[in-house]
PDB file of N, CA and C in Angstrom:
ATOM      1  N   UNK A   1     -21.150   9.366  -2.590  1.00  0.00           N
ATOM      2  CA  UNK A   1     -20.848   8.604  -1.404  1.00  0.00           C
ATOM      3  C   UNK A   1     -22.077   8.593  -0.506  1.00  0.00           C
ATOM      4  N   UNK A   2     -22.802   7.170  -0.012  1.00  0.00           N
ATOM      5  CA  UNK A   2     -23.198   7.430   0.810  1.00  0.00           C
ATOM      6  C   UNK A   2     -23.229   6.683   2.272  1.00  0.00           C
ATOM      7  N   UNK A   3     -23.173   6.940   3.426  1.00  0.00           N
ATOM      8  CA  UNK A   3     -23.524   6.457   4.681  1.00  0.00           C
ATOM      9  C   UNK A   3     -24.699   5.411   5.064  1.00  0.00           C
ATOM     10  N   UNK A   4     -24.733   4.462   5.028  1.00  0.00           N
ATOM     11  CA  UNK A   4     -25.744   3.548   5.475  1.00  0.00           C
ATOM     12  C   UNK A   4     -26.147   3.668   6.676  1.00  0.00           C
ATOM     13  N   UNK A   5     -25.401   4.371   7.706  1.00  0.00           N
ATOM     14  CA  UNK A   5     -25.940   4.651   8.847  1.00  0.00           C
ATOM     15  C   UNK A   5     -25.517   6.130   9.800  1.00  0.00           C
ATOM     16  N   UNK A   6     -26.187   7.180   8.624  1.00  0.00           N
ATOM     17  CA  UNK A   6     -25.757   8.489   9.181  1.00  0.00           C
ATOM     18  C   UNK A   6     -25.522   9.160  10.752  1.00  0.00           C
ATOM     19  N   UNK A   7     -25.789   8.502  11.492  1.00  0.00           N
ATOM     20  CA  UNK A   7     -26.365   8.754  12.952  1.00  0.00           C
ATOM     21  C   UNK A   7     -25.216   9.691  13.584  1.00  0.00           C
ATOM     22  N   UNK A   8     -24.104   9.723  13.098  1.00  0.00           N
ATOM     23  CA  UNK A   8     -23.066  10.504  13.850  1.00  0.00           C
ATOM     24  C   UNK A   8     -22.961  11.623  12.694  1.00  0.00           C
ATOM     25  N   UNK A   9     -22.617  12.848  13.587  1.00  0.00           N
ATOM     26  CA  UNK A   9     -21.954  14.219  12.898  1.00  0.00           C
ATOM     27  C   UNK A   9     -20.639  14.040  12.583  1.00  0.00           C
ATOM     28  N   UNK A  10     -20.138  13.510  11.629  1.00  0.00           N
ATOM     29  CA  UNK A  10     -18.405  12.948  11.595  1.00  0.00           C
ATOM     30  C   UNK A  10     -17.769  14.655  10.950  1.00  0.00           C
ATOM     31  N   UNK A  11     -18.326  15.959  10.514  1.00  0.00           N
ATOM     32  CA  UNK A  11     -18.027  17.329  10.078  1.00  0.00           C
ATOM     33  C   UNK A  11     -17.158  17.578  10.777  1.00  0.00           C
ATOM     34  N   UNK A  12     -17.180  17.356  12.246  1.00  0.00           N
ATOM     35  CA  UNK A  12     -16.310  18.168  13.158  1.00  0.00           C
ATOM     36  C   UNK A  12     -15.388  17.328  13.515  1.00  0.00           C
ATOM     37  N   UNK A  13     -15.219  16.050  12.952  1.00  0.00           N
ATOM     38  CA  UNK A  13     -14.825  14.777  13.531  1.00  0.00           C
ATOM     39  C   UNK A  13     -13.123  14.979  12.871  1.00  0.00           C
ATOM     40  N   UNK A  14     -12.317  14.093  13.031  1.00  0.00           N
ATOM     41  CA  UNK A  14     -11.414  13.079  12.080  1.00  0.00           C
ATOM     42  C   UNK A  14     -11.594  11.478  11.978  1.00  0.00           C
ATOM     43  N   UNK A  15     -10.968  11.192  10.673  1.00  0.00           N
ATOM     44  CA  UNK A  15     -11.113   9.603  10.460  1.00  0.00           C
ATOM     45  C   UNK A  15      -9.347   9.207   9.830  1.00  0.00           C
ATOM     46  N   UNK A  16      -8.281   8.404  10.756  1.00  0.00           N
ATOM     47  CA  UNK A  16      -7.648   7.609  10.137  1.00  0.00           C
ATOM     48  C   UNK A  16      -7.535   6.581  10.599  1.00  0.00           C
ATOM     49  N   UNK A  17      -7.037   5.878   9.692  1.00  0.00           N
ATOM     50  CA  UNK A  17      -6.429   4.257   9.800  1.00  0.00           C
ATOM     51  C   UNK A  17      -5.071   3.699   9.530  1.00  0.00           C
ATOM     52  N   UNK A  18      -4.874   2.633  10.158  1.00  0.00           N
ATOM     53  CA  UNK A  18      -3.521   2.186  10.084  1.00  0.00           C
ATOM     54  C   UNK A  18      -4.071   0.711   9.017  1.00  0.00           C
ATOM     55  N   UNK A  19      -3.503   0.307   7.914  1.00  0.00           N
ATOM     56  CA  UNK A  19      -3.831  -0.696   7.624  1.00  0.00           C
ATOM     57  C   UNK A  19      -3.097  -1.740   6.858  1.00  0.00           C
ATOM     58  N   UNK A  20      -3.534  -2.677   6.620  1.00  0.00           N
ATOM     59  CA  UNK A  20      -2.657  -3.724   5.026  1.00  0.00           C
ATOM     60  C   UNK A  20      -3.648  -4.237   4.230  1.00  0.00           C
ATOM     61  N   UNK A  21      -3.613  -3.717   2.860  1.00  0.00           N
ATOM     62  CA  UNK A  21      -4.269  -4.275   1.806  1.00  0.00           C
ATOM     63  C   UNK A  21      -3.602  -5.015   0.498  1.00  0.00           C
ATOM     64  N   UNK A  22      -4.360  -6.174   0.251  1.00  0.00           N
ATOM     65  CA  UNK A  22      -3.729  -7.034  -0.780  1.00  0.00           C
ATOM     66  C   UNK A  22      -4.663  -6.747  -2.157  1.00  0.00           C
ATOM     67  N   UNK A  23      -3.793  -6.012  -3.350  1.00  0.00           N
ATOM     68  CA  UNK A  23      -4.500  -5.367  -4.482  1.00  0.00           C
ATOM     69  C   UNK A  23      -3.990  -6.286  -5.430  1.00  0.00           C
ATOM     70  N   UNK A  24      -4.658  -6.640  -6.599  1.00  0.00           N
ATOM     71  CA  UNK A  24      -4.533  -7.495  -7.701  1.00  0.00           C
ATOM     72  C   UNK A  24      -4.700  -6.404  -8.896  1.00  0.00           C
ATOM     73  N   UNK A  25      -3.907  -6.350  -9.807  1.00  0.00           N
ATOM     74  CA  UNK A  25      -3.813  -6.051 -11.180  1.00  0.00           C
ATOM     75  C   UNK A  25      -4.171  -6.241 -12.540  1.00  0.00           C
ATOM     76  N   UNK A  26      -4.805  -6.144 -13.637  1.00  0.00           N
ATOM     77  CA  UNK A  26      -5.043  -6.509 -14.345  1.00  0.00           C
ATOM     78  C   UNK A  26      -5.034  -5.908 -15.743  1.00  0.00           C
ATOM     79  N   UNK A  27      -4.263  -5.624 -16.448  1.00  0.00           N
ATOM     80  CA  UNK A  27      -3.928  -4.582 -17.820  1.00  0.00           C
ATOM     81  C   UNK A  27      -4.858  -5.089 -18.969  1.00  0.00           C
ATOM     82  N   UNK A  28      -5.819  -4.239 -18.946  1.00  0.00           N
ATOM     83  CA  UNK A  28      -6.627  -4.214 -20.377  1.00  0.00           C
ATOM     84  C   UNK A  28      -6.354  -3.864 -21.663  1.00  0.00           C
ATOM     85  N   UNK A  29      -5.290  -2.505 -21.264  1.00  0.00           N
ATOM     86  CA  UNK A  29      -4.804  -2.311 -22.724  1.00  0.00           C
ATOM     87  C   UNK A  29      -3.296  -1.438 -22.515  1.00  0.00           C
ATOM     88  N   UNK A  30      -2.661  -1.493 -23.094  1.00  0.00           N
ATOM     89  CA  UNK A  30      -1.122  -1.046 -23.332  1.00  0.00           C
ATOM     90  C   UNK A  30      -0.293  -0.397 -23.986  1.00  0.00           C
ATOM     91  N   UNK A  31      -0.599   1.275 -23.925  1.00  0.00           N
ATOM     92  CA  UNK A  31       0.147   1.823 -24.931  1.00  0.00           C
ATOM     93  C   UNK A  31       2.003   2.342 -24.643  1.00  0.00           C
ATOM     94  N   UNK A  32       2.557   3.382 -25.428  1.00  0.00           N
ATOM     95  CA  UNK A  32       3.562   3.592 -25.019  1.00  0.00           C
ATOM     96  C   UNK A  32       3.185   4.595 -23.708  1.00  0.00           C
ATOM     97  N   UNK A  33       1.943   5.653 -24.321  1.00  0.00           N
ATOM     98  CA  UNK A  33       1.993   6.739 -23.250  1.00  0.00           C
ATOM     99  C   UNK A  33       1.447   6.401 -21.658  1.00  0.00           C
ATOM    100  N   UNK A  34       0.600   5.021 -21.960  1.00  0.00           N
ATOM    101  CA  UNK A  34       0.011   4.601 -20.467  1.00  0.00           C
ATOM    102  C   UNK A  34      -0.678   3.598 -20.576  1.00  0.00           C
ATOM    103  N   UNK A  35      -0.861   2.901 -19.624  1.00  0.00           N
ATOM    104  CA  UNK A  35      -1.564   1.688 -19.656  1.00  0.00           C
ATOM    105  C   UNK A  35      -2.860   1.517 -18.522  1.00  0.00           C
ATOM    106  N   UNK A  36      -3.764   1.076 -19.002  1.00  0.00           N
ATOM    107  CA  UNK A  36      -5.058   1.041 -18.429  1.00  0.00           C
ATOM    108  C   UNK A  36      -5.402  -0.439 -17.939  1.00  0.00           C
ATOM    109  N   UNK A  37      -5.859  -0.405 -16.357  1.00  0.00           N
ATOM    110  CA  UNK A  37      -6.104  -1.543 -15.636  1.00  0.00           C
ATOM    111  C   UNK A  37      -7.082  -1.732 -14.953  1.00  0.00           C
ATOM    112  N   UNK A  38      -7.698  -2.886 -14.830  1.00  0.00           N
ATOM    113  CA  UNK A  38      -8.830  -3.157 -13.360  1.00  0.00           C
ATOM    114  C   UNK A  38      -8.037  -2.909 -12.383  1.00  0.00           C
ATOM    115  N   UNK A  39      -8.288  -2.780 -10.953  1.00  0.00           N
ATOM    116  CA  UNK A  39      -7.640  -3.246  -9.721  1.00  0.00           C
ATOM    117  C   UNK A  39      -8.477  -3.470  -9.039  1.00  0.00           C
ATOM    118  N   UNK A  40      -8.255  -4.663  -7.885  1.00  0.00           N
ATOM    119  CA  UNK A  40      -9.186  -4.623  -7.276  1.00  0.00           C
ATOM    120  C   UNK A  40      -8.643  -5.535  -5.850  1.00  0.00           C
ATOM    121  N   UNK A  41      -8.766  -5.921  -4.562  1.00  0.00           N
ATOM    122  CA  UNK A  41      -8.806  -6.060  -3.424  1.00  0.00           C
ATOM    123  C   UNK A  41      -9.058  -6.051  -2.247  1.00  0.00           C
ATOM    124  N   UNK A  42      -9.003  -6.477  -1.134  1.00  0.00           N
ATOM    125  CA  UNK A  42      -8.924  -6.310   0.232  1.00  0.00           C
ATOM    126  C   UNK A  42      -8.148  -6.076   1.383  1.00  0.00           C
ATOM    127  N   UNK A  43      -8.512  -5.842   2.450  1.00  0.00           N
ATOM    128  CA  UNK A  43      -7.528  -5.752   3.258  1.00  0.00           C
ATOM    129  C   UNK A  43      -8.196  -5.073   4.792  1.00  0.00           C
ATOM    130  N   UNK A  44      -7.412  -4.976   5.666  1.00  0.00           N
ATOM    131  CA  UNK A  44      -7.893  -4.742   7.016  1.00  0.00           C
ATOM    132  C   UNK A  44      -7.148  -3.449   7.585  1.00  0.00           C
ATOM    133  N   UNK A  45      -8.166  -2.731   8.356  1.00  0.00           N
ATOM    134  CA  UNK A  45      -8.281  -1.238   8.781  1.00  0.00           C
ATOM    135  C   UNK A  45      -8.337  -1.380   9.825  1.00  0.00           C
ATOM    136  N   UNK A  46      -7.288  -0.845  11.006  1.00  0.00           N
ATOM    137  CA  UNK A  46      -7.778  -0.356  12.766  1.00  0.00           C
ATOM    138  C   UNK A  46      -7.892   1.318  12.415  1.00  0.00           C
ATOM    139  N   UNK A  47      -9.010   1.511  12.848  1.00  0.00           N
ATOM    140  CA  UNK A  47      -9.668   2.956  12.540  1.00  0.00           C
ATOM    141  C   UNK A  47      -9.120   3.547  13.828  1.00  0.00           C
ATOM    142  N   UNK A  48      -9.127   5.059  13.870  1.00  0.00           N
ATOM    143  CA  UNK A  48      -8.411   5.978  14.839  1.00  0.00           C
ATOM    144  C   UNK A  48      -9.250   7.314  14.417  1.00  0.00           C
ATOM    145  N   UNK A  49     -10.390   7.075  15.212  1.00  0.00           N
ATOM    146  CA  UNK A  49     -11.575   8.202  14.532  1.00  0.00           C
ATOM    147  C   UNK A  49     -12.613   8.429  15.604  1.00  0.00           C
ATOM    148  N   UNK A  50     -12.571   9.931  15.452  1.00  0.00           N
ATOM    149  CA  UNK A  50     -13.393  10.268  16.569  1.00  0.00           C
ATOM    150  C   UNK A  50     -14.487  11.620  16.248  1.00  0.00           C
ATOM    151  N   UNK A  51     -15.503  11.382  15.923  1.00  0.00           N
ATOM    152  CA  UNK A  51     -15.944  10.094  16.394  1.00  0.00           C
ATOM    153  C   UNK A  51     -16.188   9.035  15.413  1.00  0.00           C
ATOM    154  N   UNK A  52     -16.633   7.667  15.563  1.00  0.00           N
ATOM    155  CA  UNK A  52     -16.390   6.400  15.086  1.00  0.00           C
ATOM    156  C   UNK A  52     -16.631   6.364  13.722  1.00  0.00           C
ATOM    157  N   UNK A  53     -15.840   5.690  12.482  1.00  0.00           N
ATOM    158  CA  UNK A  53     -16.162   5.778  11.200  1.00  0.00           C
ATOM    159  C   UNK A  53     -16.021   4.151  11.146  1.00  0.00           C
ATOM    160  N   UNK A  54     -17.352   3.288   9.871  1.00  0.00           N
ATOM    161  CA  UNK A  54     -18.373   3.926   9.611  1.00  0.00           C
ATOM    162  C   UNK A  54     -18.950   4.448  11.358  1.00  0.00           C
ATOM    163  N   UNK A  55     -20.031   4.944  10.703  1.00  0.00           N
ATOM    164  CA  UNK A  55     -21.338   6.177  12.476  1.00  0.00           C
ATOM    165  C   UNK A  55     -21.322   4.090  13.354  1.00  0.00           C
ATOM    166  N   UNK A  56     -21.024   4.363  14.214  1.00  0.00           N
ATOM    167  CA  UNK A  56     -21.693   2.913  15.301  1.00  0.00           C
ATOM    168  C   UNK A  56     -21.098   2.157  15.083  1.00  0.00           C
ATOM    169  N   UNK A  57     -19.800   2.205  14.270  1.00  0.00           N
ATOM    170  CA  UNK A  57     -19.134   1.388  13.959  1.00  0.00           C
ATOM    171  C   UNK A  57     -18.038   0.236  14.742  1.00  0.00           C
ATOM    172  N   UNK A  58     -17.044  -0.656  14.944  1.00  0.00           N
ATOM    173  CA  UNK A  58     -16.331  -0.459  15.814  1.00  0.00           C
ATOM    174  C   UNK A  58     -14.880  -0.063  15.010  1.00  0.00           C
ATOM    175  N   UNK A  59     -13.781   0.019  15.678  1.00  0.00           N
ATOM    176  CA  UNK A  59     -12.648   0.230  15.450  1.00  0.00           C
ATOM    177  C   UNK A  59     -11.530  -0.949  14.413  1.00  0.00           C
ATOM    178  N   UNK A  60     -11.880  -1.878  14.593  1.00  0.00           N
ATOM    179  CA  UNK A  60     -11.002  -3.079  13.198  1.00  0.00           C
ATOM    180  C   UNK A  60     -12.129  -3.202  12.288  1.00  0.00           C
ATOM    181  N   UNK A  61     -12.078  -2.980  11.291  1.00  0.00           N
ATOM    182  CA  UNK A  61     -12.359  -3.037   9.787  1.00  0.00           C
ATOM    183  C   UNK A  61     -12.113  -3.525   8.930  1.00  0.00           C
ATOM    184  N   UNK A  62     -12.947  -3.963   8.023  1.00  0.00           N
ATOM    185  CA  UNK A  62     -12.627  -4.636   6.905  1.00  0.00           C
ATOM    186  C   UNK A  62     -12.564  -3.718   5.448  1.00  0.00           C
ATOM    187  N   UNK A  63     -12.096  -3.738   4.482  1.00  0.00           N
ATOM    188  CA  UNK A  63     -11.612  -3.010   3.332  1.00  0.00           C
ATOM    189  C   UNK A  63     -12.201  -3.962   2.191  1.00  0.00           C
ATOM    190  N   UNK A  64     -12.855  -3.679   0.964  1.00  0.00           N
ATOM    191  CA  UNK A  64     -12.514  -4.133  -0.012  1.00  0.00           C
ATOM    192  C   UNK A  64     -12.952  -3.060  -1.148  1.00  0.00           C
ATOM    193  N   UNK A  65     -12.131  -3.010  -2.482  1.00  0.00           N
ATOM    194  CA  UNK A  65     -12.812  -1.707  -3.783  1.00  0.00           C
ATOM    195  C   UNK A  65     -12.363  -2.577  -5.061  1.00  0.00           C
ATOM    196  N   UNK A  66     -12.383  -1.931  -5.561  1.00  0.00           N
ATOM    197  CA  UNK A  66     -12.395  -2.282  -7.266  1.00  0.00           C
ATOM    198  C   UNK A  66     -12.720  -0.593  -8.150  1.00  0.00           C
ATOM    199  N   UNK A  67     -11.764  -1.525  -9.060  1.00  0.00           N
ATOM    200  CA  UNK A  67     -12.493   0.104 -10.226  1.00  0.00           C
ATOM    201  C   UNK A  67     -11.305   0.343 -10.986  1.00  0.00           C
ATOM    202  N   UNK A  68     -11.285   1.374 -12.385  1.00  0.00           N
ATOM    203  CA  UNK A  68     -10.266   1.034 -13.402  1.00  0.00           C
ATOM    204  C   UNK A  68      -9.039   2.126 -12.710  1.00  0.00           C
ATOM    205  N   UNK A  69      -8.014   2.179 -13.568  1.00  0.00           N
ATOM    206  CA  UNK A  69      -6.869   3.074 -13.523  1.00  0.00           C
ATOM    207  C   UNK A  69      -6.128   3.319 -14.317  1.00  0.00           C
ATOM    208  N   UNK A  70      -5.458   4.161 -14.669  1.00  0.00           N
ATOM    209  CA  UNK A  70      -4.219   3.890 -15.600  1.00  0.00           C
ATOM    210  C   UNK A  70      -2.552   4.477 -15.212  1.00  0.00           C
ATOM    211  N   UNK A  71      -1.643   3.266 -15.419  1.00  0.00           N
ATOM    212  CA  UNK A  71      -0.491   3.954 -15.251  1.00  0.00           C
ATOM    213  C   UNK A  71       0.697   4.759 -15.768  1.00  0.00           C
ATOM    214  N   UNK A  72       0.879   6.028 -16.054  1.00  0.00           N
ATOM    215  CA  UNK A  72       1.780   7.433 -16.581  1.00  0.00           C
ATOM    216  C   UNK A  72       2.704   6.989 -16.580  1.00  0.00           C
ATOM    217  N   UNK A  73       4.143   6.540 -17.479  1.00  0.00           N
ATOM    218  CA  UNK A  73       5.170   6.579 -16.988  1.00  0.00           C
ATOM    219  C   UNK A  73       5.723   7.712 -17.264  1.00  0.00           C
ATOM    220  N   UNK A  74       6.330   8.300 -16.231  1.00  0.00           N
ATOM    221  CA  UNK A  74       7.416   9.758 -15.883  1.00  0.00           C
ATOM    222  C   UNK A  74       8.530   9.743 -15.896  1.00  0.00           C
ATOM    223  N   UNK A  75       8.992   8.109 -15.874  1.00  0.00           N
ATOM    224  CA  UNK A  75      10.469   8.281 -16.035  1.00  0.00           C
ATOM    225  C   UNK A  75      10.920   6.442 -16.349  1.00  0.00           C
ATOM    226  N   UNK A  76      12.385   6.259 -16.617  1.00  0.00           N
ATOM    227  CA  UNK A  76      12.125   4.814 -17.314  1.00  0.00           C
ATOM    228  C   UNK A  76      12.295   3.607 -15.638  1.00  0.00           C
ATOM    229  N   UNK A  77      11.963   4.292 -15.017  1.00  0.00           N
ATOM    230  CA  UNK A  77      11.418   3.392 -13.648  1.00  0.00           C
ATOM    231  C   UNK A  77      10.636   3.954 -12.568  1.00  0.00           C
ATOM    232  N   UNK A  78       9.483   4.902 -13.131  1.00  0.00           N
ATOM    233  CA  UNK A  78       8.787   5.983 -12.245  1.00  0.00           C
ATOM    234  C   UNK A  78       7.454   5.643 -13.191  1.00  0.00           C
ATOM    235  N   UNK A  79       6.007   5.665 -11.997  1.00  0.00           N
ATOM    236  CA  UNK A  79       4.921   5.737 -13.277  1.00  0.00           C
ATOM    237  C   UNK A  79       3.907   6.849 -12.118  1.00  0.00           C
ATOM    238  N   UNK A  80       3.741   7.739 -12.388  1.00  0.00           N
ATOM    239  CA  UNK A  80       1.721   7.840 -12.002  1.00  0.00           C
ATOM    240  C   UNK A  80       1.148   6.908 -12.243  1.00  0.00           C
ATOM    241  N   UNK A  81       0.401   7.080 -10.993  1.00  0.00           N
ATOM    242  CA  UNK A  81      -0.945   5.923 -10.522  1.00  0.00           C
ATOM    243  C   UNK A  81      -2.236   7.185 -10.619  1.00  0.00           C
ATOM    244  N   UNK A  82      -3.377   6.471 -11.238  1.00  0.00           N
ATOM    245  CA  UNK A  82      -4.781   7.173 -11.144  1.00  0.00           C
ATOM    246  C   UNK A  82      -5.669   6.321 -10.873  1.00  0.00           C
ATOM    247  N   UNK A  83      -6.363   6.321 -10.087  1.00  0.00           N
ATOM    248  CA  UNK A  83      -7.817   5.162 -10.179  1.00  0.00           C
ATOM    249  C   UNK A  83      -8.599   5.409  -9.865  1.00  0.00           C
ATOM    250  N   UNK A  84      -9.618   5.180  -9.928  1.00  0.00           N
ATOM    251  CA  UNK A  84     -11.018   5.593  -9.251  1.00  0.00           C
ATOM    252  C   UNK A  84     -11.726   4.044  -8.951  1.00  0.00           C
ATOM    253  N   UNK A  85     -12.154   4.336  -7.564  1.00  0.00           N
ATOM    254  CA  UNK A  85     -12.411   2.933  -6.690  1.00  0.00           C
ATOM    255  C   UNK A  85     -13.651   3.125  -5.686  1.00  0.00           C
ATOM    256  N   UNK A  86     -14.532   1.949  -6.514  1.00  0.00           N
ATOM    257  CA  UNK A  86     -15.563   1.716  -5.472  1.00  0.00           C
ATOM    258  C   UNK A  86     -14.678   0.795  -4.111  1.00  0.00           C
ATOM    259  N   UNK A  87     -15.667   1.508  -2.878  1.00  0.00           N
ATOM    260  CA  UNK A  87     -15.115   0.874  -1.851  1.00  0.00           C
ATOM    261  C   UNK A  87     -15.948   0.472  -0.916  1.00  0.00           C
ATOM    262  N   UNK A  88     -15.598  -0.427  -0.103  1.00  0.00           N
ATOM    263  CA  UNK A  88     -16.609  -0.863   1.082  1.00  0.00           C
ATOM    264  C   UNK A  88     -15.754  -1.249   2.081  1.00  0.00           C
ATOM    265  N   UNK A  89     -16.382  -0.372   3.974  1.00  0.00           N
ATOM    266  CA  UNK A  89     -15.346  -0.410   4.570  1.00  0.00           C
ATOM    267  C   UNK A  89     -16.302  -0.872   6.096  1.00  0.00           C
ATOM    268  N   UNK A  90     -16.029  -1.863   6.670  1.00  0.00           N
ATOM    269  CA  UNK A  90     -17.308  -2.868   7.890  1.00  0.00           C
ATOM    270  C   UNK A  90     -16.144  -3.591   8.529  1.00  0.00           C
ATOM    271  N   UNK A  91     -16.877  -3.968   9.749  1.00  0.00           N
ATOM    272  CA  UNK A  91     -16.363  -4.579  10.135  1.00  0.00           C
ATOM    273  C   UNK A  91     -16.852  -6.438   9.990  1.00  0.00           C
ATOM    274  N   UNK A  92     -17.460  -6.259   8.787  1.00  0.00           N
ATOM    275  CA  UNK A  92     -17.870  -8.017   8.682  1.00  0.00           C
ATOM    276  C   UNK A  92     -18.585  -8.812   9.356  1.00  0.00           C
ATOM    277  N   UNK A  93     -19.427  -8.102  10.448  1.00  0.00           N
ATOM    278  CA  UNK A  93     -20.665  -8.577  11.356  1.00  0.00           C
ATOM    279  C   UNK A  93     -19.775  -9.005  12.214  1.00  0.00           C
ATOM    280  N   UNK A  94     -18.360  -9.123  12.811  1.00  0.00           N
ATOM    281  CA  UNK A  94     -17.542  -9.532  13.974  1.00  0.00           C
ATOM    282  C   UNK A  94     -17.911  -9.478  15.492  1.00  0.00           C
ATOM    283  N   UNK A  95     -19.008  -7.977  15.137  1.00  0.00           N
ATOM    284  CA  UNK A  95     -19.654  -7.519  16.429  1.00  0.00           C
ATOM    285  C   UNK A  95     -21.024  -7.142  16.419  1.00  0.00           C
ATOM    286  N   UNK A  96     -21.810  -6.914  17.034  1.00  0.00           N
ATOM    287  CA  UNK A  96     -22.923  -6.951  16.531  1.00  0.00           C
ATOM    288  C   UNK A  96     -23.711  -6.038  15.721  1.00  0.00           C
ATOM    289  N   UNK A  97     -22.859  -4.670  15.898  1.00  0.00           N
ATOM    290  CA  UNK A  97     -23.166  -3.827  14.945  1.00  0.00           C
ATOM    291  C   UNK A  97     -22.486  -3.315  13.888  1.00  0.00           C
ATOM    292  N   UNK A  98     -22.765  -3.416  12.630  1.00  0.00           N
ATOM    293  CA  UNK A  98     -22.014  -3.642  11.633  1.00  0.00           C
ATOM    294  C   UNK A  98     -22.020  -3.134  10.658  1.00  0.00           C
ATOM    295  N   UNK A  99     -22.354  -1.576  11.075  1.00  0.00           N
ATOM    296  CA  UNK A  99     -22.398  -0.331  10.802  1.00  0.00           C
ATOM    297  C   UNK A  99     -21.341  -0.266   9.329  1.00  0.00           C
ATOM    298  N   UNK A 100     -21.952   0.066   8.301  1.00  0.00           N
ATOM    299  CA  UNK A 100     -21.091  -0.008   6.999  1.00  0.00           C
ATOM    300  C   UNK A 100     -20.974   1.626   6.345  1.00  0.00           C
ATOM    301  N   UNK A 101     -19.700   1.876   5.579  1.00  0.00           N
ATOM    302  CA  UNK A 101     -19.775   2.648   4.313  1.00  0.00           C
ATOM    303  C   UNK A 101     -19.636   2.320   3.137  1.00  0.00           C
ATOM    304  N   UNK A 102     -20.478   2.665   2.532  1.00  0.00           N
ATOM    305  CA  UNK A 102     -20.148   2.344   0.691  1.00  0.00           C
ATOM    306  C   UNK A 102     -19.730   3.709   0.027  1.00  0.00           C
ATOM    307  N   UNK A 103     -18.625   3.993  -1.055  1.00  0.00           N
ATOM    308  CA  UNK A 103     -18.025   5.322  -1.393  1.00  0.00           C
ATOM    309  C   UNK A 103     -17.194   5.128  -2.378  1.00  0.00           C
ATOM    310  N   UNK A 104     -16.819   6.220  -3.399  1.00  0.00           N
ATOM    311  CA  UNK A 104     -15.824   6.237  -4.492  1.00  0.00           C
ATOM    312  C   UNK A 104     -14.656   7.026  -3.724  1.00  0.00           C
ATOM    313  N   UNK A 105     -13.160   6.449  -4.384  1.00  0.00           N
ATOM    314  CA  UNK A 105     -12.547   6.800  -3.437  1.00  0.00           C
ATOM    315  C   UNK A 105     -11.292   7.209  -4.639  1.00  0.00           C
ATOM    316  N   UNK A 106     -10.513   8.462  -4.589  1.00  0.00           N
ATOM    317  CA  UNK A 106      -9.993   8.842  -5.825  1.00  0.00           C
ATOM    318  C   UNK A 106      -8.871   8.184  -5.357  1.00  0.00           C
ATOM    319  N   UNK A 107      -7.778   7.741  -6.236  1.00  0.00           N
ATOM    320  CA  UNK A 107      -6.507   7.342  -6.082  1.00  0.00           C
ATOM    321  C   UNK A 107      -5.357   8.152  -6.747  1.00  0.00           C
ATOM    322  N   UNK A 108      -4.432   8.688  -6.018  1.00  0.00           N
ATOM    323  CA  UNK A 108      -3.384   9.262  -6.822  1.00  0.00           C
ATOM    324  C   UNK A 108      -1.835   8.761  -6.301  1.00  0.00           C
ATOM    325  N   UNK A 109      -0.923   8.505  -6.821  1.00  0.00           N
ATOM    326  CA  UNK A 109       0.084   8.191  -6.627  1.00  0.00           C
ATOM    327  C   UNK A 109       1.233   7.634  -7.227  1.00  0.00           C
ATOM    328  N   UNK A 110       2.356   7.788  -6.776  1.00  0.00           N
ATOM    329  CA  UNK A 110       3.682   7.185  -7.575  1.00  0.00           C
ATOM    330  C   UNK A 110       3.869   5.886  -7.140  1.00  0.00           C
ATOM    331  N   UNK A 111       4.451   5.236  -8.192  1.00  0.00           N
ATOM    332  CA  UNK A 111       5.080   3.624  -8.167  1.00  0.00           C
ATOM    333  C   UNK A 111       6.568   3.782  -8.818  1.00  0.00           C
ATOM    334  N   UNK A 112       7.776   2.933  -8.477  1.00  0.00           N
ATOM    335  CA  UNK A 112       8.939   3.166  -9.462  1.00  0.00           C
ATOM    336  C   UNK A 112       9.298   1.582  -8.345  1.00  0.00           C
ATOM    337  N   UNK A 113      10.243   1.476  -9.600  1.00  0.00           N
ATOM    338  CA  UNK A 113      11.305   0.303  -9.072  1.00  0.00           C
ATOM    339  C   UNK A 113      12.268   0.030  -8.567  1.00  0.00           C
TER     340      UNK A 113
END
């Protein structure tokens, strides 16, 4: 992971967000035990971070990653989620400083129906 614009000590800091992202799917291959996918999307971040993430950044953000995954099923309407995702998180030049992060970002989680 790295910071394009290190200028803040974020160690002592916190960083969250409230957000909505629109993710797209794509199954490469399909077995019984799991199935392996691209994913990839965007979406928008109001950051709640102090101090500011990305460093100089402002507070609404833009989201977008990509990167593969595969999904576990655990039960016959339950799956593990795994992915590993490049990400990029700016505010899109909206303001004048447009302070960016670029980073891999692990994914873990349940899906069911």
């Amino acid at each position: 992971m790295a910071d394009k614009n290190p200028s803040r000590n974020v160690e002592e800091g916190s960083s969250h967000s409230l957000g909505v992202d629109l993710m797209l799917r794509y199954t490469i291959w399909h077995t019984p035990s799991a199935s392996y996918h691209l994913e990839g999307g965007a979406g928008f971040q109001q950051m709640l971070s102090n101090p500011p993430f990305p460093a100089d950044g402002s507070d609404e953000n833009f989201t977008v990653f990509i990167g593969p995954g595969t999904l576990i099923p655990m039960a016959p309407d339950k799956r593990l989620r795994i992915s590993l995702q490049y990400f990029h998180i700016s505010n899109a030049g909206l303001v004048s400083d447009n302070s960016g992060y670029d980073g891999l970002q692990l994914v873990v989680g349940f899906e069911w129906n």
